[in-house]
Protein backbone atom coordinates (compact mmCIF):
# COMPACT_ATOMS: atom_id res chain seq x y z
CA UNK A 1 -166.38 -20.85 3.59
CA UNK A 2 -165.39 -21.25 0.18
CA UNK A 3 -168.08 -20.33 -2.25
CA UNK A 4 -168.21 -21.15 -5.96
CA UNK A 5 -169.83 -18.30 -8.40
CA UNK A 6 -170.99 -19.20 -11.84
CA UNK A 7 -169.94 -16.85 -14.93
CA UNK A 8 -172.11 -16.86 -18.44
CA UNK A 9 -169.08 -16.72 -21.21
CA UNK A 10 -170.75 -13.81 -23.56
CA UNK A 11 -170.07 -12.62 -27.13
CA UNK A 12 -168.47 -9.41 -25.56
CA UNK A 13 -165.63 -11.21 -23.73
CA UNK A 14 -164.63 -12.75 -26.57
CA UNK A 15 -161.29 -11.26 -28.32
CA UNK A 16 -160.33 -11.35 -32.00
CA UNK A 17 -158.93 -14.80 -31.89
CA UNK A 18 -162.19 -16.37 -30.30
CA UNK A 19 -161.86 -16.87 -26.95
CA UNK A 20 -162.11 -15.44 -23.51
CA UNK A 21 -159.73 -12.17 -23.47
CA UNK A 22 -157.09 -13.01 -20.66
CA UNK A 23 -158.18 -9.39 -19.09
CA UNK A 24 -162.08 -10.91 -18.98
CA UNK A 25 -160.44 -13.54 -16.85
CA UNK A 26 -159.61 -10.97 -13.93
CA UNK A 27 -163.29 -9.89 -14.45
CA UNK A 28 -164.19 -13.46 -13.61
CA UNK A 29 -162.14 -14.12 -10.44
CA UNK A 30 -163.18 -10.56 -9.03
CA UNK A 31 -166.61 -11.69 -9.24
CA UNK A 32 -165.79 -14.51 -7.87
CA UNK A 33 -164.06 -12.83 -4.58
CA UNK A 34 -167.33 -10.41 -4.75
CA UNK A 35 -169.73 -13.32 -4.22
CA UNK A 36 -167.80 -14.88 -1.29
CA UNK A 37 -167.65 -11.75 0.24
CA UNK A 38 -171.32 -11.53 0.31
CA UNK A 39 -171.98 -15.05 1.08
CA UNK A 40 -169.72 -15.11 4.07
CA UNK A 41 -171.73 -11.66 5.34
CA UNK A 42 -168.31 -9.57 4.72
CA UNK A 43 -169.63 -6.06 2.92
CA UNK A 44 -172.11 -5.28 5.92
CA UNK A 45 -170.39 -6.69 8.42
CA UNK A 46 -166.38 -5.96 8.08
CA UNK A 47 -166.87 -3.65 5.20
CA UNK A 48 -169.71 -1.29 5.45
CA UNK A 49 -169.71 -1.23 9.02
CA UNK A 50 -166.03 -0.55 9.48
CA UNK A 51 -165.34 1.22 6.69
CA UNK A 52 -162.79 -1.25 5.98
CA UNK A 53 -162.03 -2.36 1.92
CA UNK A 54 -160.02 -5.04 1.08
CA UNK A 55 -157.76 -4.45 -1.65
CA UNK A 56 -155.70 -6.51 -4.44
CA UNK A 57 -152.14 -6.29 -3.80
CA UNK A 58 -150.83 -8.95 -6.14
CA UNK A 59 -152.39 -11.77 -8.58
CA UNK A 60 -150.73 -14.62 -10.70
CA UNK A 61 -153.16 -16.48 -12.65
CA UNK A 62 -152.25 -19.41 -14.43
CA UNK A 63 -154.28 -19.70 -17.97
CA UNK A 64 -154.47 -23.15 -18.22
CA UNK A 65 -157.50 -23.85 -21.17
CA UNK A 66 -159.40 -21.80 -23.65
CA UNK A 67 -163.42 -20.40 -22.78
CA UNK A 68 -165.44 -19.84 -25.82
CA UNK A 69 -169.16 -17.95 -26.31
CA UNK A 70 -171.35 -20.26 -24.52
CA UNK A 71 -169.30 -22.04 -21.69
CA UNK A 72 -170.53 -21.59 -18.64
CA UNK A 73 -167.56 -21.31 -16.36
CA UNK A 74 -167.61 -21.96 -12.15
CA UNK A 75 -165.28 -19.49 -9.95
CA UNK A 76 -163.88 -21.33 -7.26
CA UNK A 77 -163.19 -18.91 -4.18
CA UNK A 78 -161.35 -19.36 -0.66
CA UNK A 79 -158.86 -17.92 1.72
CA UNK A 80 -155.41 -20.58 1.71
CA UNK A 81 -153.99 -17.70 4.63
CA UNK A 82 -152.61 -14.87 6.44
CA UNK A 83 -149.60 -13.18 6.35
CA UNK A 84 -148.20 -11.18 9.06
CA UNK A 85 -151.44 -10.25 9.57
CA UNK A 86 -151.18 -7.74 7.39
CA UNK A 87 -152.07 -9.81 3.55
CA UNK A 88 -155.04 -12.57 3.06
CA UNK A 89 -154.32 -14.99 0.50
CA UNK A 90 -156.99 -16.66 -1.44
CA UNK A 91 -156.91 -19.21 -3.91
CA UNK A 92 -159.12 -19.10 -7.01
CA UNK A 93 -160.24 -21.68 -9.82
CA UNK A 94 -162.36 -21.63 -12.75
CA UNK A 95 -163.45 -24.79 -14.26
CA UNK A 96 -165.44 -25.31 -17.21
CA UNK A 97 -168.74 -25.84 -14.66
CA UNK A 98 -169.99 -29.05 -14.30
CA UNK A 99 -166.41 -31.10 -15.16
CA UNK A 100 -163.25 -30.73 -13.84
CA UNK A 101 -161.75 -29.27 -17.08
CA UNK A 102 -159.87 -26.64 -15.29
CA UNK A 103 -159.74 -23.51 -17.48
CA UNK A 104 -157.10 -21.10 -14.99
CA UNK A 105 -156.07 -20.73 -11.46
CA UNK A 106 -155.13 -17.68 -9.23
CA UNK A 107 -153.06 -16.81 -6.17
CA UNK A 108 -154.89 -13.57 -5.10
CA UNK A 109 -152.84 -11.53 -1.79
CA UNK A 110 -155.00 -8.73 -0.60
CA UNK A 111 -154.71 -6.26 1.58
CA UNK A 112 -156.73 -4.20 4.21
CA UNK A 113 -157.45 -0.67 3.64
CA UNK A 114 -158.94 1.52 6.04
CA UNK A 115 -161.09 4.37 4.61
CA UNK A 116 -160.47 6.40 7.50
CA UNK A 117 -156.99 7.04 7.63
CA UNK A 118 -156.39 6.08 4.21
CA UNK A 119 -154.03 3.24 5.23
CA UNK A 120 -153.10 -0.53 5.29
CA UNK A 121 -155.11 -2.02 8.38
CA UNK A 122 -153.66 -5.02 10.49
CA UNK A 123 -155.59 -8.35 10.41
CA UNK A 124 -156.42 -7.38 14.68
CA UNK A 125 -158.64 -9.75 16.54
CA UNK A 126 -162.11 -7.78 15.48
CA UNK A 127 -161.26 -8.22 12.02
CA UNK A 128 -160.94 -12.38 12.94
CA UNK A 129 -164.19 -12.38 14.81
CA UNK A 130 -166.02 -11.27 11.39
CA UNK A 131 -163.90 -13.57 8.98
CA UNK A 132 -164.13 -16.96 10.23
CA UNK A 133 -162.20 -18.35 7.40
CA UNK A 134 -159.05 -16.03 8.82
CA UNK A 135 -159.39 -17.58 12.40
CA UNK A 136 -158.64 -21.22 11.75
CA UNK A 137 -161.74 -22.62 11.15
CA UNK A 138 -161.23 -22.29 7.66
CA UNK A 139 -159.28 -25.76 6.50
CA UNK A 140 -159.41 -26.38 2.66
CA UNK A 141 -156.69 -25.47 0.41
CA UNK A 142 -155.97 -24.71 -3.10
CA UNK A 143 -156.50 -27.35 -5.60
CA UNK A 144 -157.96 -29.91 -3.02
CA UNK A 145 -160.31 -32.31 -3.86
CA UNK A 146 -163.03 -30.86 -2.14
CA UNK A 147 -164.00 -28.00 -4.43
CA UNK A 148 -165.89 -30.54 -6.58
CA UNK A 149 -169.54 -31.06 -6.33
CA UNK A 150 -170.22 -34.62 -5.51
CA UNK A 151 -172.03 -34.91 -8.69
CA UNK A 152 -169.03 -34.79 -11.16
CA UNK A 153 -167.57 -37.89 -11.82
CA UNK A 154 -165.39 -37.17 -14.84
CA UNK A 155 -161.17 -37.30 -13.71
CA UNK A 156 -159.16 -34.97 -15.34
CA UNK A 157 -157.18 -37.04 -17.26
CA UNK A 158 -160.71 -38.66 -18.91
CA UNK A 159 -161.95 -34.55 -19.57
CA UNK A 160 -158.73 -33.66 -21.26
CA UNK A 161 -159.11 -36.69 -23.75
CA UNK A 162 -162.65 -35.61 -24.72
């Protein structure tokens, strides 16, 4: 289930040319993958239980608009797939919340890390019973449609001219 996580822009992640310091942004998105991994019951479940992390192997995040002091920004989180069973990758957005003004994207590929014996863990059939969106049930996609709440009405193109 994808979930959406909503970020207060403060004074402090501001840089010296006024807006939102492109290292703030990685703050951002790994809230954003925090929150869906409590709302989809991941920590207790796969992590605490198993003493299984999941760790970021590679990001590329597209910085696509300015966030100033005051915006209050939306994290869109999901999984898009897995690789080899070994890598999940999950798609983020923010948006400028409440519009479809999207302010940067992210391909996220993690990786599971056993605590145990301090190596990579393979996506194995226990690890799919706890993550539904890793068995197939999981259908959205980056950049679809669907991440909108039904209440925005605005189209891009009528955002951008704003």
């Amino acid at each position: 289930m994808q979930t959406q996580t909503t970020i207060n822009v403060r004074g402090y992640h501001i840089d010296h040319f006024g807006h939102v310091n492109n290292a703030r942004y990685l703050e951002f998105l790994e809230e954003g993958r925090w929150h869906y991994c409590e709302k989809n019951n991941l920590l207790e479940e796969l992590f605490h239980n198993n003493g299984i992390i999941h760790v970021v192997k590679q990001i590329s995040i597209r910085y696509l608009k300015p966030a100033v002091a005051g915006n209050r920004l939306q994290v869109i989180t999901g999984v898009e797939k897995t690789v080899r069973g070994k890598e999940i990758h999950m798609f983020q957005t923010i948006f400028l919340k409440d519009t479809r003004i999207k302010i940067a994207d992210a391909q996220v590929i993690n990786t599971l890390f056993c605590l145990e014996t301090h190596s990579a863990k393979t996506i194995d059939q226990g690890v799919l019973d706890l993550w539904d969106d890793l068995n197939g049930s999981h259908k959205s996609r980056p950049f679809s449609t669907n991440i909108f709440p039904s209440t925005m009405t605005k189209s891009t193109s009528e955002d951008l001219a704003e």
